[in-house]
Structure formats: C-alpha cells, structure tokens
Protein backbone atom coordinates (compact mmCIF):
# COMPACT_ATOMS: atom_id res chain seq x y z
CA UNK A 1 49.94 -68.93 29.20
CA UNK A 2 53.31 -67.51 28.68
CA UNK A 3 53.54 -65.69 25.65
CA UNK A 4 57.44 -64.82 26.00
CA UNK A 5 59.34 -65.37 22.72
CA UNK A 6 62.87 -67.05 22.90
CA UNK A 7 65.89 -66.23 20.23
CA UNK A 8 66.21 -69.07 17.69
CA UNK A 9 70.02 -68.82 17.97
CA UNK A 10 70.98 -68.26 21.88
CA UNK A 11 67.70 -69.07 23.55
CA UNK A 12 67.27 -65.63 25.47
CA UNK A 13 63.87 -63.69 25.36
CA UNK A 14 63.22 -61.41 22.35
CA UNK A 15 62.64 -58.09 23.05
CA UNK A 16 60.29 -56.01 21.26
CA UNK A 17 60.22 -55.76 17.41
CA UNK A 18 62.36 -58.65 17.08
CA UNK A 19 60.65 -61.42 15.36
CA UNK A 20 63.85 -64.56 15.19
CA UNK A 21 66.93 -63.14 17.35
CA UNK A 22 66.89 -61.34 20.08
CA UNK A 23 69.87 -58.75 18.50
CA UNK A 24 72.04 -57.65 15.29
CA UNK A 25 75.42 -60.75 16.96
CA UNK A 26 72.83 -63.14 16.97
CA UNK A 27 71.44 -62.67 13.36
CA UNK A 28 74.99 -62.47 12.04
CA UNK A 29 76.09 -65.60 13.95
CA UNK A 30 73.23 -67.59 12.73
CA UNK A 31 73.78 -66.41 8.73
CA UNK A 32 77.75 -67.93 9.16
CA UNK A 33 76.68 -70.82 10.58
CA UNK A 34 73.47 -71.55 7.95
CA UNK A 35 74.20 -74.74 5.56
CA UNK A 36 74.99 -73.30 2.19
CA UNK A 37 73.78 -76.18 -0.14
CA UNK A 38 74.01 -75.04 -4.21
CA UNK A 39 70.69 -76.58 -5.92
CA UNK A 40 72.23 -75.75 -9.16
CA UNK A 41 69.76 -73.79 -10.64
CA UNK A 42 71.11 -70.91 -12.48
CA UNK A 43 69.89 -67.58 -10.89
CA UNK A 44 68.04 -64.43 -12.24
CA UNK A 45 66.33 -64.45 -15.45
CA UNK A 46 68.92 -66.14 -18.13
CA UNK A 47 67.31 -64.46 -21.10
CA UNK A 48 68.22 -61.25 -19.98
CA UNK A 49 71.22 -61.15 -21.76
CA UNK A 50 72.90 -57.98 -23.75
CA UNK A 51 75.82 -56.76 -25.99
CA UNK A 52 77.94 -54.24 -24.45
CA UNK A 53 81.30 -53.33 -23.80
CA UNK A 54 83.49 -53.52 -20.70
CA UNK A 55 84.19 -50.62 -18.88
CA UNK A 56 87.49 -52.07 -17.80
CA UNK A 57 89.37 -53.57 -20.36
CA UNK A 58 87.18 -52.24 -23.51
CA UNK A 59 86.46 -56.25 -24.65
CA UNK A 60 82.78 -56.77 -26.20
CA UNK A 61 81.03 -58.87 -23.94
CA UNK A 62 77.99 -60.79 -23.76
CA UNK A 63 76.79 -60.84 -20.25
CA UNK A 64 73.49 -60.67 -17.77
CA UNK A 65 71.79 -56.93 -18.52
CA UNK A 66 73.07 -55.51 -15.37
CA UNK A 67 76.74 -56.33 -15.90
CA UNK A 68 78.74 -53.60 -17.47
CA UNK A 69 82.55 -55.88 -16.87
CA UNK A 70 83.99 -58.57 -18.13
CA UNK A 71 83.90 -61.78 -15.93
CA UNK A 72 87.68 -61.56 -14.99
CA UNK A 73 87.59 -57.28 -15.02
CA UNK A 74 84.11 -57.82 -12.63
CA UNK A 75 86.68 -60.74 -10.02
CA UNK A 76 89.73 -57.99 -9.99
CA UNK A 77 87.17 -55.48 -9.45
CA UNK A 78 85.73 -57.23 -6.26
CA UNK A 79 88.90 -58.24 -4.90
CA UNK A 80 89.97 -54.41 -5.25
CA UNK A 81 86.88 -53.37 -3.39
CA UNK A 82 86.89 -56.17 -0.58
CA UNK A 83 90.10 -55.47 0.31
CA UNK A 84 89.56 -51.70 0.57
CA UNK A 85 86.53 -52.12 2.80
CA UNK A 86 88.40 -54.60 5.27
CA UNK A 87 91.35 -52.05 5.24
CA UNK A 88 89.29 -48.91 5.83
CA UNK A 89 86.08 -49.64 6.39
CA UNK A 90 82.98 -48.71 4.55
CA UNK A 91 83.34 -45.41 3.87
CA UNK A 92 79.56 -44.83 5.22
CA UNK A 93 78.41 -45.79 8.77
CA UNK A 94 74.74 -47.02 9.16
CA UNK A 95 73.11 -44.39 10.85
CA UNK A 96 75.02 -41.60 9.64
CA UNK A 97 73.81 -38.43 7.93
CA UNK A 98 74.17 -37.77 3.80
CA UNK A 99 72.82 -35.53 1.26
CA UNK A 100 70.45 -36.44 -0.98
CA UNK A 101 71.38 -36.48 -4.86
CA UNK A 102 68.58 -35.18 -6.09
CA UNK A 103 66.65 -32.65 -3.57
CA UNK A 104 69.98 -32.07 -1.56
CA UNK A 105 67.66 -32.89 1.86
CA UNK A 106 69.47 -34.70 4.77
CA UNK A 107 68.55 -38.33 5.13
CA UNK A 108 69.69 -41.00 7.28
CA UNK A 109 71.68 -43.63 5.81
CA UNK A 110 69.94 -46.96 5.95
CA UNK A 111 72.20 -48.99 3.30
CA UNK A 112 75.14 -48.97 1.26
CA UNK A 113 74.77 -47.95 -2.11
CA UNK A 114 72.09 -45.19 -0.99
CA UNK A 115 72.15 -42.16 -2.63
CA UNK A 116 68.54 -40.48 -2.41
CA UNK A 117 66.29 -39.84 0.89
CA UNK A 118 62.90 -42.03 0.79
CA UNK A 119 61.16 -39.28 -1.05
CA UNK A 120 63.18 -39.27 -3.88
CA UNK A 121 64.31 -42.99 -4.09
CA UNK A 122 61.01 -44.01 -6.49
CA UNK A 123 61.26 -41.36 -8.89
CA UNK A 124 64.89 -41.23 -8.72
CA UNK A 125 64.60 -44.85 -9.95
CA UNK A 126 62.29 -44.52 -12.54
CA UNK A 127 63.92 -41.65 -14.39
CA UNK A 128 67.93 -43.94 -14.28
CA UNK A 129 65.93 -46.99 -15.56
CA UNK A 130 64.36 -44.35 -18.17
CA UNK A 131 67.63 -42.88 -19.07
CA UNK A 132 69.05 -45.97 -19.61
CA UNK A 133 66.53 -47.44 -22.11
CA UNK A 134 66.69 -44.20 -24.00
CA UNK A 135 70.13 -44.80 -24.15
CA UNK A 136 70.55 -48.24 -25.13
CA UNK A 137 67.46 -47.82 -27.90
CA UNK A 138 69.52 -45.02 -29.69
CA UNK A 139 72.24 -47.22 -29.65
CA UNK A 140 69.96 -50.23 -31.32
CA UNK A 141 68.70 -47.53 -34.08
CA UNK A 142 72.12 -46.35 -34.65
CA UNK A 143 73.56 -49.83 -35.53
CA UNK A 144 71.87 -50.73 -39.12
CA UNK A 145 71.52 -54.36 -38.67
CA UNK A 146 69.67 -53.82 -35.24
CA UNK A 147 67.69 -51.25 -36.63
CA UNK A 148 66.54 -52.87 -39.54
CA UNK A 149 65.55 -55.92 -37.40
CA UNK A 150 63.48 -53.97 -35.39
CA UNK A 151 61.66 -52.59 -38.41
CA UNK A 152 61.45 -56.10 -39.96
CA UNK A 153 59.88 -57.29 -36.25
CA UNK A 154 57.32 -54.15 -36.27
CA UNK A 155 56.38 -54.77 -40.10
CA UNK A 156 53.06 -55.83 -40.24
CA UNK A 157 52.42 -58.97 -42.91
CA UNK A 158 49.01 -59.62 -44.56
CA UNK A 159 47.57 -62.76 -44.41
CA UNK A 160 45.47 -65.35 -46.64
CA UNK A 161 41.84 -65.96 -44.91
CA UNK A 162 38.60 -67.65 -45.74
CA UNK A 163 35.54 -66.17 -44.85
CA UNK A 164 33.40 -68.13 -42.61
CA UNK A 165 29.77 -67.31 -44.03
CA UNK A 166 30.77 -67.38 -48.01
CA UNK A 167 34.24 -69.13 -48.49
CA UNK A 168 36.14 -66.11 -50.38
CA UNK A 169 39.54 -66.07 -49.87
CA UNK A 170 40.76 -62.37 -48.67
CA UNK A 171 43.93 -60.73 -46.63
CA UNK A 172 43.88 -59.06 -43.76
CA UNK A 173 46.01 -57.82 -40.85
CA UNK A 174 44.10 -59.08 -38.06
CA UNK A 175 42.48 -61.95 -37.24
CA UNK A 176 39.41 -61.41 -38.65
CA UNK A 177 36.53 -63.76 -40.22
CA UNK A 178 34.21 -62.16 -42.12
CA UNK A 179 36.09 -60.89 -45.59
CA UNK A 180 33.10 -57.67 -45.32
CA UNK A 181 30.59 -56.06 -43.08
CA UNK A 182 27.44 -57.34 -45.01
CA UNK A 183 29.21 -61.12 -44.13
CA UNK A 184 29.65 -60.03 -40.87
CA UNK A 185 26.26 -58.62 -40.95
CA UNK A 186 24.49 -61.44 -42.06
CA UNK A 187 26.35 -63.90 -39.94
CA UNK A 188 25.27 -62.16 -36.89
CA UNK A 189 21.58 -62.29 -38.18
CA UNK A 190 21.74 -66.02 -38.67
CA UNK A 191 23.01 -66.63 -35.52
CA UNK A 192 20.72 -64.56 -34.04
CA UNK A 193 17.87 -66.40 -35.94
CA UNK A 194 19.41 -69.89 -34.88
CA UNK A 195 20.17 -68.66 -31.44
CA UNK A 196 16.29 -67.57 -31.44
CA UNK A 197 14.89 -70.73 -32.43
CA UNK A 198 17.23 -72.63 -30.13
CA UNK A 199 15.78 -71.05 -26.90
CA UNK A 200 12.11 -70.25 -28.13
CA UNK A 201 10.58 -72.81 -25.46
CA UNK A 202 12.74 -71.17 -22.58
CA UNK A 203 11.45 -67.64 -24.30
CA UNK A 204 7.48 -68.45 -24.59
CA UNK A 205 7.57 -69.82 -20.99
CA UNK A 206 9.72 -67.05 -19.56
CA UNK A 207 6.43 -64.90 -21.18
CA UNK A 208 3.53 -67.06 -19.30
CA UNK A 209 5.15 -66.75 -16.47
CA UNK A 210 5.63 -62.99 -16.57
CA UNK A 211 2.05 -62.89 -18.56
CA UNK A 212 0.49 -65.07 -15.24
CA UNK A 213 1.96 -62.74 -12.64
CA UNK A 214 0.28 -59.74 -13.76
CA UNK A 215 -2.71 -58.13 -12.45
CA UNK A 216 -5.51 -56.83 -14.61
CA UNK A 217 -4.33 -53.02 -15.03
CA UNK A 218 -0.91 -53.92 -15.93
CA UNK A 219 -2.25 -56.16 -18.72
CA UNK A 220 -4.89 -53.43 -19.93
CA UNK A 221 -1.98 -50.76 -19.94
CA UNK A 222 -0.11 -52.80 -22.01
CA UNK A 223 -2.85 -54.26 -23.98
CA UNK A 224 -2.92 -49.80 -24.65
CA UNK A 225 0.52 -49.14 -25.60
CA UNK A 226 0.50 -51.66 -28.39
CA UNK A 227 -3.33 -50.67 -29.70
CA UNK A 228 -1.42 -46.94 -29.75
CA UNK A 229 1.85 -48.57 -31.27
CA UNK A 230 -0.35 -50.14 -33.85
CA UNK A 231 -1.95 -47.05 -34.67
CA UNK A 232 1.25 -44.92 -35.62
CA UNK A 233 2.73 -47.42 -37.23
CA UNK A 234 -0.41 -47.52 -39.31
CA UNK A 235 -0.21 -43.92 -39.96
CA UNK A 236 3.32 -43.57 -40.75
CA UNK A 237 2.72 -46.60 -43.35
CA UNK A 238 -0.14 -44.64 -44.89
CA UNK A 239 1.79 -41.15 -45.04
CA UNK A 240 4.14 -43.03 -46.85
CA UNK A 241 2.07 -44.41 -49.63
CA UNK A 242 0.75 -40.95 -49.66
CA UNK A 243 4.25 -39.62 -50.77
CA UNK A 244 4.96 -42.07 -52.98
C-alpha cells in the first residue's frame, strides 16, 4: 500500500509535517486562486457595539468594540500602511530576533503584531484586556446618565407573590414561594406525608424483601436494639414526668 501523500495544489509528494501542500509557494498560490463567494452574513458579533471617539479625526463614533477610527479615518489609515509595507517591507522578518515587552527575553518572531515571547503572551493579554475594562468602566461612572443607568440596572425591585400553602400575598426579592419558614415548613411536611403515602406499597415490600433475606442473628440483633431503644425512650419519658 503506498502511503505517499501528494500536494493538493501541484501534485508533488508532501514532505514531512506538511498536511495539504507540499511548501509555503504552494499554500500562497492556492489562497489567490480560492473562489471568494460573499454569503452575506455580517461578521463578528453585531451587538458588540460602543461609543468612542476617533483617534484620527476626533468625530464620536459608533462602531464594532475593537475599532478605535472612523470608517473613512480606518480606509486612509490602511491605504497609508499598505503602501508603506509594499514600499519597504515589513519592518519585521519572520524568523528574526526581538525583545520581549514585558520580561525583555529574546524571542523569535513568529507573526506580525508580536510583541511578547510565548511566556508572557497569556498574561500579557489578560492584564491589556484588564486595563482596558478598568478604563472604559471609569469612563461609564464618570458620565451621569451612564452611571445612573447602571445603578437603575443593579437596583433590586420587590415583587408581589402568593404563597403557595396559605394564599397571603407578600414581596420578596427572589423567587421564592413560601411568604415564611413555618409555610415552608409545613409544606415540606405535607409533601413528605403525601410523598409517603404515595410509595407505601413500594416501601412495605422493599421491607419483606430485606426482612426475608435475613438470617436468624441479624433479626435477633435487631429485634435487641429496638427492645434497648424502647427502654430509654421509656426512661427519658419517665424522668421527664419526674421533673415536671
């Protein structure tokens, strides 16, 4: 059985680690010539909108979360930077060798827009996206009418109830159905009493069967532990007349 693997875009065997193309010009090649077809459906998550201000032009906008430009400010902006990368190049090969921004350790560059080694990239991460919600909630406190809709949206509002077991009308600020504990209390008694009487077939023959599997000491020890059960009971009932 041959078990040789051929690239999906020139036909030639695949060396190892290569899963689709046998090298970096294939790959490329087979990206330009993939059919681009627009489905139409808008990308991202479209709720995660915000109110900021362009960095560019100083215009409030109201764009995605991770847009800090205007639409037109964000096009000029691209253009700019395409045009600088196809006259000079990117300004940092693949492969090459960079400090890291937060521990200052060499790393090797494995994309763009890299700024930390792979020790540092997680936490790095976690404390921007930290930073930045600090940020933008001080901004949301600072502005009255935000703030005050947040405290409106964290208010918490009574509501009208009726109790399940007796009917009374109360408030509470859960979802709750007893308006007291003694409801509560008794509710879970009667249930327990219907819940009881419900399975007391299933219960008395769950006993003979236990009762039938038993030998003769295991009934006579038991048969003892109740006679002694009986007894202190008997006692403690009689102490307490005594005290009376």
């Amino acid at each position: 059985m041959d078990d040789k693997r051929a690239c999906m875009h020139c036909g030639g065997e695949l060396p190892q680690r290569r899963t689709r193309y046998c090298c970096d010009a294939c790959a490329r090649a087979a990206k330009a010539g993939r059919k681009r077809v627009n489905s139409g459906k808008p990308r991202g998550n479209q709720q995660m909108m915000w109110h900021t201000t362009c960095i560019s032009c100083g215009a409030e906008i109201y764009r995605p979360i991770k847009c800090v430009r205007c639409k037109d400010c964000q096009d000029a902006y691209d253009r700019r930077r395409d045009a600088e990368i196809k006259s000079t190049g990117p300004r940092r090969q693949l492969g090459s060798i960079d400090l890291c921004q937060r521990c200052g350790k060499e790393y090797t560059v494995e994309a763009g827009t890299q700024k930390y080694c792979k020790a540092c990239s997680a936490v790095a991460t976690r404390d921007s996206i930290r930073e930045h919600k600090r940020v933008y909630a001080a901004a949301q406190r600072a502005d009255p009418v935000k703030s005050e809709e947040i405290r409106q949206a964290k208010r918490i509002v009574t509501k009208k109830r009726t109790c399940k077991r007796c009917g009374k009308l109360f408030e509470a600020r859960t979802r709750v159905d007893y308006c007291s504990d003694a409801c509560r209390k008794e509710a879970y008694r009667e249930y327990q009493h219907q819940y009881s009487m419900a399975h007391a077939a299933q219960k008395a023959a769950r006993v003979r069967e236990k009762a039938e599997g038993m030998t003769r000491e295991q009934r006579d020890e038991i048969n003892a532990r109740a006679r002694e059960n009986y007894r202190r009971r008997k006692e403690r009932e009689k102490g307490g007349e005594v005290m009376d």
